[in-house]
C-alpha atoms as a PDB file:
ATOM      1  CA  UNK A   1       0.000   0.000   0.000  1.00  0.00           C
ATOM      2  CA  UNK A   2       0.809   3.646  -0.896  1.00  0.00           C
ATOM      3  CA  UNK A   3       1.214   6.963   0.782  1.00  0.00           C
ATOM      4  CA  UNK A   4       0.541   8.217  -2.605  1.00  0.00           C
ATOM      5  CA  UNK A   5      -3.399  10.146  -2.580  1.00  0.00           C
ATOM      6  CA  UNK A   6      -5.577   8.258  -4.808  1.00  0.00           C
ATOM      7  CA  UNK A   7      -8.873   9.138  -6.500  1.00  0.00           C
ATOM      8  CA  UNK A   8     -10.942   7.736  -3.539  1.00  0.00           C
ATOM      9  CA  UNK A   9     -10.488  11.051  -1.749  1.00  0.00           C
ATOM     10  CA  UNK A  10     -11.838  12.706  -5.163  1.00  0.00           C
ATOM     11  CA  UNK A  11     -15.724  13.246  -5.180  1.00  0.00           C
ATOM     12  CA  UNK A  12     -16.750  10.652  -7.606  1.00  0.00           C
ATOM     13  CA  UNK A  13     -17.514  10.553 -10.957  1.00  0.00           C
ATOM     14  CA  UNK A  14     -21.488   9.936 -11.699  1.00  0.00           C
ATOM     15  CA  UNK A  15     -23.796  10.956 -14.584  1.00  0.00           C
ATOM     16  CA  UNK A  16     -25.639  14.415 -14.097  1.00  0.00           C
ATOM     17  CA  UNK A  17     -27.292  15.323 -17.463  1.00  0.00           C
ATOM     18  CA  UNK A  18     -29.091  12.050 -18.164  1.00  0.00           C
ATOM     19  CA  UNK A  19     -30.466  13.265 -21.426  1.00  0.00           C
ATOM     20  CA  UNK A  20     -27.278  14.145 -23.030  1.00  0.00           C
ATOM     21  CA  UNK A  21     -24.661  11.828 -21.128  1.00  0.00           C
ATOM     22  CA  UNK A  22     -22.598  14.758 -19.378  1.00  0.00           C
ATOM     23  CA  UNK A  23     -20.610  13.656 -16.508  1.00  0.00           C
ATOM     24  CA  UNK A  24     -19.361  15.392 -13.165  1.00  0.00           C
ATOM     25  CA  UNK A  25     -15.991  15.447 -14.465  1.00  0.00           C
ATOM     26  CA  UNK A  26     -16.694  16.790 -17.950  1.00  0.00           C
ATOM     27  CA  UNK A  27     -18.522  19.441 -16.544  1.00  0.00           C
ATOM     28  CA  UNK A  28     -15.593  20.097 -13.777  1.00  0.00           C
ATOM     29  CA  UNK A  29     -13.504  19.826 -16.923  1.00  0.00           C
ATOM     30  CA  UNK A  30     -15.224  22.725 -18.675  1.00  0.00           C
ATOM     31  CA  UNK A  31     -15.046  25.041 -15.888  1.00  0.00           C
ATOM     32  CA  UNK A  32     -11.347  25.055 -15.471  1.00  0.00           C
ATOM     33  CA  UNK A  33     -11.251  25.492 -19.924  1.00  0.00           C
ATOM     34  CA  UNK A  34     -13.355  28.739 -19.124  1.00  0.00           C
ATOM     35  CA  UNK A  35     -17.001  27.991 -19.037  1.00  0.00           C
ATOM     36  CA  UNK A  36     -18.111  29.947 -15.985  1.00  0.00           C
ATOM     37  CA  UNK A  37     -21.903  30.214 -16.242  1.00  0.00           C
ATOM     38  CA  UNK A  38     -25.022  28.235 -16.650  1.00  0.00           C
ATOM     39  CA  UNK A  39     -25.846  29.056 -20.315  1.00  0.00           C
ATOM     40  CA  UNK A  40     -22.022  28.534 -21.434  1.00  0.00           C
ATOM     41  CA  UNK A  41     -21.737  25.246 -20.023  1.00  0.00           C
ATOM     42  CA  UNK A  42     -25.513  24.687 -21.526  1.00  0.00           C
ATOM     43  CA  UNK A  43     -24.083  25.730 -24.930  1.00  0.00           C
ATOM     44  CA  UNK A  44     -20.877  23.834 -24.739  1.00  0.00           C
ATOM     45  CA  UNK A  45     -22.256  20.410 -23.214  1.00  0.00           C
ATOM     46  CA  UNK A  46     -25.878  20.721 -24.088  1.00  0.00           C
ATOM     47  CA  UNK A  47     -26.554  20.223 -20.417  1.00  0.00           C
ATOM     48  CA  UNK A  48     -30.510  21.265 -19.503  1.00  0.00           C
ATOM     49  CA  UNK A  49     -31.083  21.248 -22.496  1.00  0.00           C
ATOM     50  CA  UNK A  50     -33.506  17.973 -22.749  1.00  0.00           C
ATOM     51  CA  UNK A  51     -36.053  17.756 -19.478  1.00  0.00           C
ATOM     52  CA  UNK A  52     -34.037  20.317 -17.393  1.00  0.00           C
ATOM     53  CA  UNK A  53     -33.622  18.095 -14.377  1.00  0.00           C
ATOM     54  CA  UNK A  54     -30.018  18.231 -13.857  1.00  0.00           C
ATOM     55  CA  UNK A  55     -30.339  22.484 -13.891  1.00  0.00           C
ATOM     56  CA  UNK A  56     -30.148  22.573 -10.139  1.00  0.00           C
ATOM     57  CA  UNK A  57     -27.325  20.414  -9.963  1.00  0.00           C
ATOM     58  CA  UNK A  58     -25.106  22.204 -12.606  1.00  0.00           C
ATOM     59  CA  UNK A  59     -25.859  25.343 -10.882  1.00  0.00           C
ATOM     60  CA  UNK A  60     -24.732  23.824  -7.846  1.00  0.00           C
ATOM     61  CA  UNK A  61     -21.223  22.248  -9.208  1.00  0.00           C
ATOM     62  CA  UNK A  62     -21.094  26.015 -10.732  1.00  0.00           C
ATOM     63  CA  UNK A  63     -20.733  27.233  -6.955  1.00  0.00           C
ATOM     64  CA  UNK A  64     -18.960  24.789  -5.562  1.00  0.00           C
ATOM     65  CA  UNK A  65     -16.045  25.017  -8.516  1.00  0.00           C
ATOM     66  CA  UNK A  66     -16.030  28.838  -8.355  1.00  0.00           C
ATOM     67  CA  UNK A  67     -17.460  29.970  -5.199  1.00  0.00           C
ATOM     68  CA  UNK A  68     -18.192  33.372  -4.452  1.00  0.00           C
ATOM     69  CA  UNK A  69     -16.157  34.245  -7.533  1.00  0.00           C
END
């Protein structure tokens, strides 16, 4: 066994946008390339774009990735 930090102490990866496939990570992944708000991340992944369930939860990876930027 390792000292080394392993992706266990990562939130896991699950599917948010059902409707178009978009996972946790790819949407962590497109905030850090630059997409910041709801409507670019919406334009770039297609996410809420199908029956809008996963809005709340994008908005909420939104705050948690940038905080009170």
């Amino acid at each position: 066994m390792t000292n080394k930090k392993s992706g266990l102490l990562q939130r896991p990866d699950y599917l948010v946008c059902t409707c178009m496939g978009v996972m946790y990570s790819e949407i962590c992944q497109a905030i850090e390339d630059g997409y910041t708000t709801f409507d670019q991340l919406s334009e770039f992944l297609l996410v809420g774009t199908g029956c809008n369930s996963c809005v709340p939860e994008v908005k909420d990876i939104l705050k948690e990735k940038l905080g009170d930027k």
